[in-house]
N, C-alpha and C. Protein backbone atom coordinates (compact mmCIF):
# COMPACT_ATOMS: atom_id res chain seq x y z
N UNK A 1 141.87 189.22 -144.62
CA UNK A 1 143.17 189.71 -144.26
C UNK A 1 143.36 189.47 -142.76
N UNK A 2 144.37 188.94 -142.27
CA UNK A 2 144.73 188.77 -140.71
C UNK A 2 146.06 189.64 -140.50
N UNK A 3 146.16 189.62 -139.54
CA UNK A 3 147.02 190.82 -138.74
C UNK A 3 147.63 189.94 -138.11
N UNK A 4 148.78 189.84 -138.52
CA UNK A 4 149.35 189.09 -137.18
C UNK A 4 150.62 189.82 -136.37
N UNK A 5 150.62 191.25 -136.67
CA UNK A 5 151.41 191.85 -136.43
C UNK A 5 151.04 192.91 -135.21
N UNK A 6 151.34 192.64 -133.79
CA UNK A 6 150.74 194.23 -133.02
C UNK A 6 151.11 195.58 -133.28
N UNK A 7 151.45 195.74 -134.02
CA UNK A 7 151.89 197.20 -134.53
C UNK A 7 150.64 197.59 -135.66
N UNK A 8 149.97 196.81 -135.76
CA UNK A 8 149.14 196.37 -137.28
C UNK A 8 147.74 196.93 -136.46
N UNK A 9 147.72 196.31 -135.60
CA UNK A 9 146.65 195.95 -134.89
C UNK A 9 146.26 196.84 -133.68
N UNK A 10 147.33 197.91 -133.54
CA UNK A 10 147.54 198.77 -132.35
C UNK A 10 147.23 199.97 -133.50
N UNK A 11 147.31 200.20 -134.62
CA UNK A 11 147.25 201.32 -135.50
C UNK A 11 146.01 201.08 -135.91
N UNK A 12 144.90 199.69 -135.95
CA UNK A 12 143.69 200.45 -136.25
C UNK A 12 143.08 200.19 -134.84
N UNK A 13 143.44 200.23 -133.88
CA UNK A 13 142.20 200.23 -132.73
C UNK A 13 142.65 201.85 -132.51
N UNK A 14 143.90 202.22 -133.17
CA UNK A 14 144.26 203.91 -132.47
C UNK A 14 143.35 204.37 -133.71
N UNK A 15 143.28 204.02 -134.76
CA UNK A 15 142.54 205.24 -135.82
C UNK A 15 141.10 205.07 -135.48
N UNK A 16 140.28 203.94 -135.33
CA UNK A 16 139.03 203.47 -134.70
C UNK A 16 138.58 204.56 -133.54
N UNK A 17 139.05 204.71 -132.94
CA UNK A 17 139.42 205.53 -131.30
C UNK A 17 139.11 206.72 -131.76
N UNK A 18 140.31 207.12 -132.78
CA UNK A 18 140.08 208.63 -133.00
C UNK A 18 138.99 209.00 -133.87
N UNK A 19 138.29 208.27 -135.28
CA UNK A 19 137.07 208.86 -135.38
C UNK A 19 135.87 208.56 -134.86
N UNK A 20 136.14 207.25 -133.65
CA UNK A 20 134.60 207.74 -132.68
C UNK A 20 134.84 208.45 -131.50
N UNK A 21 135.67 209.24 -131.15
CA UNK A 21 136.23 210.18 -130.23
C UNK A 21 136.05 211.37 -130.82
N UNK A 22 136.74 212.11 -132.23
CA UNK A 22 136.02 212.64 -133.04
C UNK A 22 134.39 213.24 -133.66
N UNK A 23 133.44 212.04 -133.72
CA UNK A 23 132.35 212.00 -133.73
C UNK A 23 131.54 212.77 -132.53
N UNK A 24 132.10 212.70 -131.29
CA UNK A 24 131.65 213.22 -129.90
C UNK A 24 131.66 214.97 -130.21
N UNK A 25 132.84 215.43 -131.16
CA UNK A 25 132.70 217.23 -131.33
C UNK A 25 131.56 217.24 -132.36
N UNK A 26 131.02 217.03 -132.50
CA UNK A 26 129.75 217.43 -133.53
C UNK A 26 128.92 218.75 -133.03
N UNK A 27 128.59 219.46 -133.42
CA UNK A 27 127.64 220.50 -132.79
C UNK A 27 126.46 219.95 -133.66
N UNK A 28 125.75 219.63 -132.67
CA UNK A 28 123.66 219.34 -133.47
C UNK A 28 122.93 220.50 -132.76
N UNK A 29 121.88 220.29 -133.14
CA UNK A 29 120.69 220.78 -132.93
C UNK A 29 120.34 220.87 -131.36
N UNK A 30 120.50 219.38 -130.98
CA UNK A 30 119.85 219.33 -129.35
C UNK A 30 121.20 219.43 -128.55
N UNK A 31 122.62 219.86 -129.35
CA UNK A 31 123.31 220.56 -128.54
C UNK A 31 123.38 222.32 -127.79
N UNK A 32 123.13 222.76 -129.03
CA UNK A 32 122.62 223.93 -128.90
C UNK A 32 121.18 224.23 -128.07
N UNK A 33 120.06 223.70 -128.14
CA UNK A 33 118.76 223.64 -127.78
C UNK A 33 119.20 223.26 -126.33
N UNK A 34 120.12 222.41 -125.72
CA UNK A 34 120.19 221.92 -124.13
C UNK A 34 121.28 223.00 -123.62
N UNK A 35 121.78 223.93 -124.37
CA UNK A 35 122.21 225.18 -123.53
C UNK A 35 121.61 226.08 -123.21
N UNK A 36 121.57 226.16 -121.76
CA UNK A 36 121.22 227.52 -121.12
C UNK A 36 121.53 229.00 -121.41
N UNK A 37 120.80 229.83 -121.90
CA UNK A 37 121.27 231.41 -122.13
C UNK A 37 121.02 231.63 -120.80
N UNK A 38 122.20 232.57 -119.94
CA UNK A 38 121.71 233.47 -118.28
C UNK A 38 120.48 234.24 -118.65
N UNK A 39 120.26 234.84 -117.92
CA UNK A 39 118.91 235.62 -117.55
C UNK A 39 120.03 237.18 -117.61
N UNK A 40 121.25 237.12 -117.75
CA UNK A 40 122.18 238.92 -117.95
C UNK A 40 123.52 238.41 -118.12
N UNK A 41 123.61 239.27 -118.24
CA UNK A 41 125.62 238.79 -118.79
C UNK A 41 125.63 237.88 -120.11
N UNK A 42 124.67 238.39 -121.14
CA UNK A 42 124.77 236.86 -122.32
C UNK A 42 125.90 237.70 -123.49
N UNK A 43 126.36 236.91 -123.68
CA UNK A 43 127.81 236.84 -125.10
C UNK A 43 127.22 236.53 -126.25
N UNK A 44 127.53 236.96 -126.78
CA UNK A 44 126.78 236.60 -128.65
C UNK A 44 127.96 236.07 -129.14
N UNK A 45 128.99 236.00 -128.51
CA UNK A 45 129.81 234.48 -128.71
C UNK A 45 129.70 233.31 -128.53
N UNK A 46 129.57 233.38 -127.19
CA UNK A 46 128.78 232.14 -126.29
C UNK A 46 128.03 231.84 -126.57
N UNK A 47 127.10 232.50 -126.58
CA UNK A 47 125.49 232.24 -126.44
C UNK A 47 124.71 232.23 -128.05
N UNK A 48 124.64 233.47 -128.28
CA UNK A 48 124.01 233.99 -129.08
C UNK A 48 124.29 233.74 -130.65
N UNK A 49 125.00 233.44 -131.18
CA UNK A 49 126.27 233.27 -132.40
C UNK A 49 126.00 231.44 -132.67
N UNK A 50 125.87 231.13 -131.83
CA UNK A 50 125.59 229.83 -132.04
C UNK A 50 124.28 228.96 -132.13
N UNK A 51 123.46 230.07 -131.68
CA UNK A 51 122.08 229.82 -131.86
C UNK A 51 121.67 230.31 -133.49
N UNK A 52 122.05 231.67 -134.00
CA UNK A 52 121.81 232.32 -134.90
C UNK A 52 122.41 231.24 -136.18
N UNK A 53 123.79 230.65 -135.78
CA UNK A 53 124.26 229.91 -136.83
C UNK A 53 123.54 228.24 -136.62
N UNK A 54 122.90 227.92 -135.76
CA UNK A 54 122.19 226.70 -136.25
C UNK A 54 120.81 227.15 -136.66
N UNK A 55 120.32 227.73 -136.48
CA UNK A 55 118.79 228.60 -136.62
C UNK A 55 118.51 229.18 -138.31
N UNK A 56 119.44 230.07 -137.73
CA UNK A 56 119.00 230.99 -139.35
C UNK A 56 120.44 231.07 -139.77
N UNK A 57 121.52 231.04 -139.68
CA UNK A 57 122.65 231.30 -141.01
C UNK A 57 123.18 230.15 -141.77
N UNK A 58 121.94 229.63 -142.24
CA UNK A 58 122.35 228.46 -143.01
C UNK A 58 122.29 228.55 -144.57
N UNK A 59 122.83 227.53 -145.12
CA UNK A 59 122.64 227.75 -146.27
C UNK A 59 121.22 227.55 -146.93
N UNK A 60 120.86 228.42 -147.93
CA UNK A 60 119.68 229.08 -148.62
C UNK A 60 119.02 229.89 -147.59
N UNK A 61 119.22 230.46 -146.77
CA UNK A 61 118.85 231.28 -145.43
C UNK A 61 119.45 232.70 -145.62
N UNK A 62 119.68 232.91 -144.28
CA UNK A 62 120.66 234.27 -143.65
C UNK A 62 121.87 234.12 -143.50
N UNK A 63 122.80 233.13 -144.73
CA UNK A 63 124.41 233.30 -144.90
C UNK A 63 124.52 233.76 -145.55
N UNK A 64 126.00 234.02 -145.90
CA UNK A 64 126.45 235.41 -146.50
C UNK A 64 126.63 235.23 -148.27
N UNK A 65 125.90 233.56 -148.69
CA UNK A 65 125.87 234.15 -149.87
C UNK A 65 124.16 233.86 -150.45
N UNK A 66 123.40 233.67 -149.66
CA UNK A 66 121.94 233.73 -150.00
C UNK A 66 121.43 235.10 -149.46
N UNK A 67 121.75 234.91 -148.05
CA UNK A 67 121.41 236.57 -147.76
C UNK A 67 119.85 237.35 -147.90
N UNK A 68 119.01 235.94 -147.61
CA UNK A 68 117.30 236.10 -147.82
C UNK A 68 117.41 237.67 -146.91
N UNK A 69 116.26 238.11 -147.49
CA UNK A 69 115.77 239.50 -147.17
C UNK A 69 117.05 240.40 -147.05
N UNK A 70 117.98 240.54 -148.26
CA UNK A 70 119.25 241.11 -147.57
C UNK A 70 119.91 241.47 -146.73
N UNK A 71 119.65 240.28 -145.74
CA UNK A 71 120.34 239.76 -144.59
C UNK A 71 121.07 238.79 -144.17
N UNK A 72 122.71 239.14 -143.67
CA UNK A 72 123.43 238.03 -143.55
C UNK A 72 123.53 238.05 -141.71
N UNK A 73 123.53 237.15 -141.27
CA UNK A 73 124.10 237.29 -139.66
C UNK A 73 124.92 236.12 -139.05
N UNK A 74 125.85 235.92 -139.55
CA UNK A 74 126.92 235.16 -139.98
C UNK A 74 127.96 235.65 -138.80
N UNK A 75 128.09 237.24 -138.89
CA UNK A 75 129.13 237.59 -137.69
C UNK A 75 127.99 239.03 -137.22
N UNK A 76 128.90 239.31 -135.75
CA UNK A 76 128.26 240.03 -135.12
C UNK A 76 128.07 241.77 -135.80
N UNK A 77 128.75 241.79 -136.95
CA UNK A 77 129.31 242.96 -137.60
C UNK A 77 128.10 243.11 -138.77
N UNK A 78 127.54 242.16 -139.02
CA UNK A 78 126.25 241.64 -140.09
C UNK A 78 124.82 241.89 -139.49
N UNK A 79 125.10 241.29 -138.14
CA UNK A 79 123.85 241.41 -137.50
C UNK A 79 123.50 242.74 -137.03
N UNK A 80 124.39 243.57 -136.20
CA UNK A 80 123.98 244.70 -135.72
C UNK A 80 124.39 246.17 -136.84
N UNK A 81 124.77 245.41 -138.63
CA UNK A 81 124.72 246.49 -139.25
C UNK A 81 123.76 247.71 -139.69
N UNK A 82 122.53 247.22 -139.81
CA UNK A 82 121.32 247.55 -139.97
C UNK A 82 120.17 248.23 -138.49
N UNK A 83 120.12 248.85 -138.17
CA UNK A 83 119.68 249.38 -136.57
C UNK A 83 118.05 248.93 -136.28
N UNK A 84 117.87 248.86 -137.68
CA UNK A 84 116.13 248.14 -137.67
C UNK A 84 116.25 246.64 -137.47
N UNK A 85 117.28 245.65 -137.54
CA UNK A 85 117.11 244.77 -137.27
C UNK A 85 117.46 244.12 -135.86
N UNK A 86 118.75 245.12 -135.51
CA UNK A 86 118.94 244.59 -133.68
C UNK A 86 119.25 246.56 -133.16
N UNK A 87 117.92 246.57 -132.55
CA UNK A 87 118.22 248.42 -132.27
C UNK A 87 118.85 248.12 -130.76
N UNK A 88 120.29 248.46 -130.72
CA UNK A 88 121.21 247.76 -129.19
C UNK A 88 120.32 248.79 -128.10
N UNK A 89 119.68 248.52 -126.91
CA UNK A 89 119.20 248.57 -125.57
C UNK A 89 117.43 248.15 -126.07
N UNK A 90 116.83 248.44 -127.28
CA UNK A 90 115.75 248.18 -127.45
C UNK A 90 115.01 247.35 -128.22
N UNK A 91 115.18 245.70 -127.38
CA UNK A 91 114.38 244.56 -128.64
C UNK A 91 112.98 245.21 -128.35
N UNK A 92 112.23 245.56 -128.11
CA UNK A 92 111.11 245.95 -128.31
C UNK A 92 110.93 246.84 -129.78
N UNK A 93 112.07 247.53 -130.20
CA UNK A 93 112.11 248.12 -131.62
C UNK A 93 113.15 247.25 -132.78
N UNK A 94 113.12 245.98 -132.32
CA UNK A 94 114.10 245.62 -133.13
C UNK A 94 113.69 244.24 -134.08
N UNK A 95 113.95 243.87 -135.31
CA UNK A 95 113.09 243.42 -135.86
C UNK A 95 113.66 242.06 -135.98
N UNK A 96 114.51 241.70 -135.05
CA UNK A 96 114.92 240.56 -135.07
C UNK A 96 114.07 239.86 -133.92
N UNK A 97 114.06 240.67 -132.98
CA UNK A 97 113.00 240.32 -131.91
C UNK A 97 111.85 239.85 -132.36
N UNK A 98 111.29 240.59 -133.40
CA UNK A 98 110.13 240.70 -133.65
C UNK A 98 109.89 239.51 -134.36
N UNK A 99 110.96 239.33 -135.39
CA UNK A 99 110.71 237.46 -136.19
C UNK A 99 110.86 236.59 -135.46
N UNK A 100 111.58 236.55 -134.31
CA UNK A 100 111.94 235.45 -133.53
C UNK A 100 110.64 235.11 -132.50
N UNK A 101 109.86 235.86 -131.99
CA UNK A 101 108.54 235.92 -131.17
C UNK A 101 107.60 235.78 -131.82
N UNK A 102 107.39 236.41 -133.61
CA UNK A 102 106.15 236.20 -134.08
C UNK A 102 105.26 237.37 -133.90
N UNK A 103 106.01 238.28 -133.09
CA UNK A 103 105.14 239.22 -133.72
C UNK A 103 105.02 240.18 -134.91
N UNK A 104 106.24 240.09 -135.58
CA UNK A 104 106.25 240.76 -136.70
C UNK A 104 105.71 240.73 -138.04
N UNK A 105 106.07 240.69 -139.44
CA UNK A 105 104.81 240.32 -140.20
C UNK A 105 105.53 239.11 -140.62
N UNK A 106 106.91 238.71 -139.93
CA UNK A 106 107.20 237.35 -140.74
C UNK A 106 108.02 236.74 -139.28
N UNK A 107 107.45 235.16 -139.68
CA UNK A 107 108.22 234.13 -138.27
C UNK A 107 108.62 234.00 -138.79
N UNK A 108 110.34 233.41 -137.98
CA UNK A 108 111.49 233.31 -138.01
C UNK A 108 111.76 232.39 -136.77
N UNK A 109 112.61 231.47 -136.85
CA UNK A 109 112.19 230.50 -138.57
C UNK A 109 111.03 230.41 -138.95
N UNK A 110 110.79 230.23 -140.36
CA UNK A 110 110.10 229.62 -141.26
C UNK A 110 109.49 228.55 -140.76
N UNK A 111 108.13 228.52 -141.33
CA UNK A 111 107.66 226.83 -140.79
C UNK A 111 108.23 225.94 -141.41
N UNK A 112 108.24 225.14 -141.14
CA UNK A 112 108.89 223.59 -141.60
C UNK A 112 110.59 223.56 -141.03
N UNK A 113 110.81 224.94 -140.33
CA UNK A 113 112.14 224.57 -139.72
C UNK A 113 112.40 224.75 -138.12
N UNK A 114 113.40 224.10 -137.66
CA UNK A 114 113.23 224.10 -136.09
C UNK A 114 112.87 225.68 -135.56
N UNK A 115 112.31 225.49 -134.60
CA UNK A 115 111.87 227.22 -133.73
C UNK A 115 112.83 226.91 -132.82
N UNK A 116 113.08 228.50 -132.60
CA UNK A 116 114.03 228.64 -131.17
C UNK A 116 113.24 228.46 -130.32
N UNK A 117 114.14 227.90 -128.88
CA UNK A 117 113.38 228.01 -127.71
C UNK A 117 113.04 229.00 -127.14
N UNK A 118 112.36 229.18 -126.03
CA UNK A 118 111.69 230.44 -125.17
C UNK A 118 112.94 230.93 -124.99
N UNK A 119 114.06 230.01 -124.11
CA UNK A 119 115.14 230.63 -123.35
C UNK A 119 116.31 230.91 -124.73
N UNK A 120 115.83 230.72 -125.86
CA UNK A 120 116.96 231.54 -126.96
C UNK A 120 116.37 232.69 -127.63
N UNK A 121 114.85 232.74 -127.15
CA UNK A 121 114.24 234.38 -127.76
C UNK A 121 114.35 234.97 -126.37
N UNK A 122 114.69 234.32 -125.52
CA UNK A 122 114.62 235.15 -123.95
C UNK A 122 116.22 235.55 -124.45
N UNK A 123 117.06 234.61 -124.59
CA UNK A 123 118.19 235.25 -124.41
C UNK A 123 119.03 236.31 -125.34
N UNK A 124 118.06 236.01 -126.50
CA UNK A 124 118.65 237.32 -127.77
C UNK A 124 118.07 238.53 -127.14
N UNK A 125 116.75 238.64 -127.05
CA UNK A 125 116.11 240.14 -126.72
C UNK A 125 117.12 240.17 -125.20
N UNK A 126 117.58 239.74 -124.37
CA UNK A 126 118.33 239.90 -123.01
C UNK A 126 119.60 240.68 -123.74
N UNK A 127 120.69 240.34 -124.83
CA UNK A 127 121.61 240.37 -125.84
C UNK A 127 121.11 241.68 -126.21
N UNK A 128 119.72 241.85 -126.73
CA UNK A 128 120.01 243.37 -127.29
C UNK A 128 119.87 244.12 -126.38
N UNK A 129 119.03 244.29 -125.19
CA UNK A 129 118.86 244.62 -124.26
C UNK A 129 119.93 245.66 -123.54
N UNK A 130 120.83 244.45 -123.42
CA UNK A 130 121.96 244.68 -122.70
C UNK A 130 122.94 245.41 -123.75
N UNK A 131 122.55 245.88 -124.77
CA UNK A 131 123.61 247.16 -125.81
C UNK A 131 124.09 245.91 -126.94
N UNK A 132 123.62 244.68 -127.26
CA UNK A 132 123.58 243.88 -128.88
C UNK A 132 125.31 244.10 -129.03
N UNK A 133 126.23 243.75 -127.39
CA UNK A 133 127.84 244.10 -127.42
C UNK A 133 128.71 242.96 -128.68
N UNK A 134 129.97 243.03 -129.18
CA UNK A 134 130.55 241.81 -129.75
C UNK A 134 131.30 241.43 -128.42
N UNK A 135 130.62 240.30 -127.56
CA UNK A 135 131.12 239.53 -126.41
C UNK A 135 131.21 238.15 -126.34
């Protein structure tokens, strides 16, 4: 097929454009992983919400219709429903802390799936720390 028309030819270099321009919003893995959580002031919008949803609220996981260990944390209303799992001023009693570090009786994640970084178990226990707010 030839084009010999610029109107022809101006409509696929514009649709071309837009799904590899497109392609650039992807959220991956080593997008999330190359953001910085602060060391205070962290948002479980910002920050936190987006770690939890590439990490653990996936499907056959901690979404809201697998719901392993009858737990969803999908929204901030899920996560801090339960007081044993994010106790707000104290990750040291909170058992989300506790899967995410390994010290509890179960890691989180699971082996065979990506681990959070230092600075995303630094920055959740910082999150509950600071009162586990919807920010």
């Amino acid at each position: 097929m030839y084009w010999k028309n610029p109107a022809q030819i101006a409509l696929v270099i514009i649709f071309i454009s837009v799904v590899i321009y497109s392609c650039d919003d992807t959220l991956v893995q080593s997008d999330i992983d190359g953001r910085i959580i602060p060391d205070n002031q962290v948002s479980f919008s910002e920050h936190i919400q987006p770690v939890l949803n590439l990490k653990c609220a996936f499907s056959g996981c901690h979404d809201d219709q697998t719901r392993a260990a009858n737990l969803s944390i999908t929204t901030w209303a899920n996560v801090v429903s339960d007081p044993s799992i994010v106790f707000p001023y104290y990750p040291q009693n909170s058992r989300l802390a506790w899967a995410i570090e390994g010290t509890g009786s179960t890691l989180m994640p699971p082996y065979g799936y990506p681990a959070l970084t230092q600075n995303q178990i630094d920055g959740i226990k910082t999150w509950i720390a600071e009162g586990a707010t919807n920010n």
